[in-house]
C-alpha atoms as a PDB file:
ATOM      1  CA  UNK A   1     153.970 158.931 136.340  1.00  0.00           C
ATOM      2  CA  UNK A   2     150.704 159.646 135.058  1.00  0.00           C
ATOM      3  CA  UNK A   3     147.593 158.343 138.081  1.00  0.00           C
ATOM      4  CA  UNK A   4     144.732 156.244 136.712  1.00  0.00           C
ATOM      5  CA  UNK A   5     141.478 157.164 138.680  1.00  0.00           C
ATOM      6  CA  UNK A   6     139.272 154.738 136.263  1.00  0.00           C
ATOM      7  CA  UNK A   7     138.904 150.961 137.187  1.00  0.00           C
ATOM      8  CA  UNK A   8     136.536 148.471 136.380  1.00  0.00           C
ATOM      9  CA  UNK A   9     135.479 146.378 139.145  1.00  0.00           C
ATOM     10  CA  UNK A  10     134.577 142.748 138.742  1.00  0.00           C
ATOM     11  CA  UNK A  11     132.272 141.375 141.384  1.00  0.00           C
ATOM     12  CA  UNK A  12     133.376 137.613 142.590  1.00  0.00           C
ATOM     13  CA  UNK A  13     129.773 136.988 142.892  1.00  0.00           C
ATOM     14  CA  UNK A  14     127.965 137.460 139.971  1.00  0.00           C
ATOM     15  CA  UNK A  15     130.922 138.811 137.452  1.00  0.00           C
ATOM     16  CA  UNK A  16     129.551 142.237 136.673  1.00  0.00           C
ATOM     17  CA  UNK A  17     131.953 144.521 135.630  1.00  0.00           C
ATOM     18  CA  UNK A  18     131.620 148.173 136.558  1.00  0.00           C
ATOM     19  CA  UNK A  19     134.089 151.039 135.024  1.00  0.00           C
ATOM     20  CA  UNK A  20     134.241 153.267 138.327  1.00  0.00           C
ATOM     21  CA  UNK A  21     135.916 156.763 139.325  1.00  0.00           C
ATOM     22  CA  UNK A  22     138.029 156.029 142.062  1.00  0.00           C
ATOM     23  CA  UNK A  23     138.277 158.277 144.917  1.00  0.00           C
ATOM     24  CA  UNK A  24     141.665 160.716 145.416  1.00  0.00           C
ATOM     25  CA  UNK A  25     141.012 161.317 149.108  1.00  0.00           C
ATOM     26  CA  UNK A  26     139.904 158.661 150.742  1.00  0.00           C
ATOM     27  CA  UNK A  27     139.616 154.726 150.013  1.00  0.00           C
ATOM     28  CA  UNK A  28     136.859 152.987 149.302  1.00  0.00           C
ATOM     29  CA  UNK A  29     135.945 149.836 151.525  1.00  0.00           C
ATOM     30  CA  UNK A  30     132.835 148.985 150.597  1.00  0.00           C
ATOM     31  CA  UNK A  31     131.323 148.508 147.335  1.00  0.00           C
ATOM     32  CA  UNK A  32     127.549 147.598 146.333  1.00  0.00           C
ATOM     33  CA  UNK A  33     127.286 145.944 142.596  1.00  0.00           C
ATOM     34  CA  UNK A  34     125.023 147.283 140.589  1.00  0.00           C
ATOM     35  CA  UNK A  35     123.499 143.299 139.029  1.00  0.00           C
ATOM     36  CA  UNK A  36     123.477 141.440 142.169  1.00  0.00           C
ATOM     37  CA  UNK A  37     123.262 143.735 144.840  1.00  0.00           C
ATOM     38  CA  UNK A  38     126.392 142.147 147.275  1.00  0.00           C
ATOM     39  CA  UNK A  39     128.278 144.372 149.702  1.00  0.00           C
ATOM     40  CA  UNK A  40     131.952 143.771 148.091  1.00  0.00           C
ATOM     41  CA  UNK A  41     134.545 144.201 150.958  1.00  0.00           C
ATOM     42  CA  UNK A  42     138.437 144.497 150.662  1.00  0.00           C
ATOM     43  CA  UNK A  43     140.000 140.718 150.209  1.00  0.00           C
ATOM     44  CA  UNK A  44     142.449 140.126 153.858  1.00  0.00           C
ATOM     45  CA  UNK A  45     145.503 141.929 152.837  1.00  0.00           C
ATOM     46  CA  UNK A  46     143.773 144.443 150.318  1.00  0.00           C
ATOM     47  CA  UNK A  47     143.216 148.721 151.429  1.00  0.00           C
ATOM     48  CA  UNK A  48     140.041 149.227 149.223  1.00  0.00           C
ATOM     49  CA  UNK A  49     137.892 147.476 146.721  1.00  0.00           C
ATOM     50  CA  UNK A  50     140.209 148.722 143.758  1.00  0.00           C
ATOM     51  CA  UNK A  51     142.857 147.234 144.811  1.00  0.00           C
ATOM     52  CA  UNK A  52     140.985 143.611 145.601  1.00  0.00           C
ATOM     53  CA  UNK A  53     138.401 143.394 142.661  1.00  0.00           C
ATOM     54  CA  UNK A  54     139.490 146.703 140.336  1.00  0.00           C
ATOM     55  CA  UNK A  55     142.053 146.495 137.010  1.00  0.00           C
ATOM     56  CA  UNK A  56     143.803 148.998 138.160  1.00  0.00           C
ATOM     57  CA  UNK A  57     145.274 149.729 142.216  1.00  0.00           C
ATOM     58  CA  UNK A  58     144.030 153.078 144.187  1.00  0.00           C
ATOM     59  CA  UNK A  59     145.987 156.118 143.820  1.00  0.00           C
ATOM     60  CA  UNK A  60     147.757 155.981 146.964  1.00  0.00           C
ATOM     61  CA  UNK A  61     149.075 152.439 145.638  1.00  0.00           C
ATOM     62  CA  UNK A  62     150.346 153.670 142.469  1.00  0.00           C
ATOM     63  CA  UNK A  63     152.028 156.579 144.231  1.00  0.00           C
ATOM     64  CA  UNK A  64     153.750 153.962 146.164  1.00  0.00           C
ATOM     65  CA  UNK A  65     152.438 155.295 149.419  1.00  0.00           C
ATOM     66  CA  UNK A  66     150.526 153.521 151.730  1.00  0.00           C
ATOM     67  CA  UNK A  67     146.682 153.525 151.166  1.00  0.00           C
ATOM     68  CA  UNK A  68     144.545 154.334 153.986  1.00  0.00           C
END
């Protein structure tokens, strides 16, 4: 299986959408949009930002491991 590291974020705020490198190493739990400024967090449930607001999961995700 081939890993994506490319997803585009959507913030629930304002609806800016972001193409983003995700990290291989670590996840990501915070995430500032670039329009409206807002502090995205992980939804209850989620690892990282990709995985809550992204169109495609973290790498540890789509390895089937568990992420952070």
């Amino acid at each position: 299986m081939n890993m994506i590291l490319t997803s585009e974020i959507s913030c629930p705020y304002c609806s800016h959408k972001k193409k983003e490198q995700m990290p291989t190493d670590a996840c990501q739990f915070f995430y500032k949009c670039d329009n409206c400024k807002k502090v995205l967090k992980p939804k209850q449930g989620d690892c990282c930002v990709f995985c809550s607001y992204g169109t495609v999961a973290c790498p540890p995700i789509q390895e089937g491991s568990k992420c952070c």
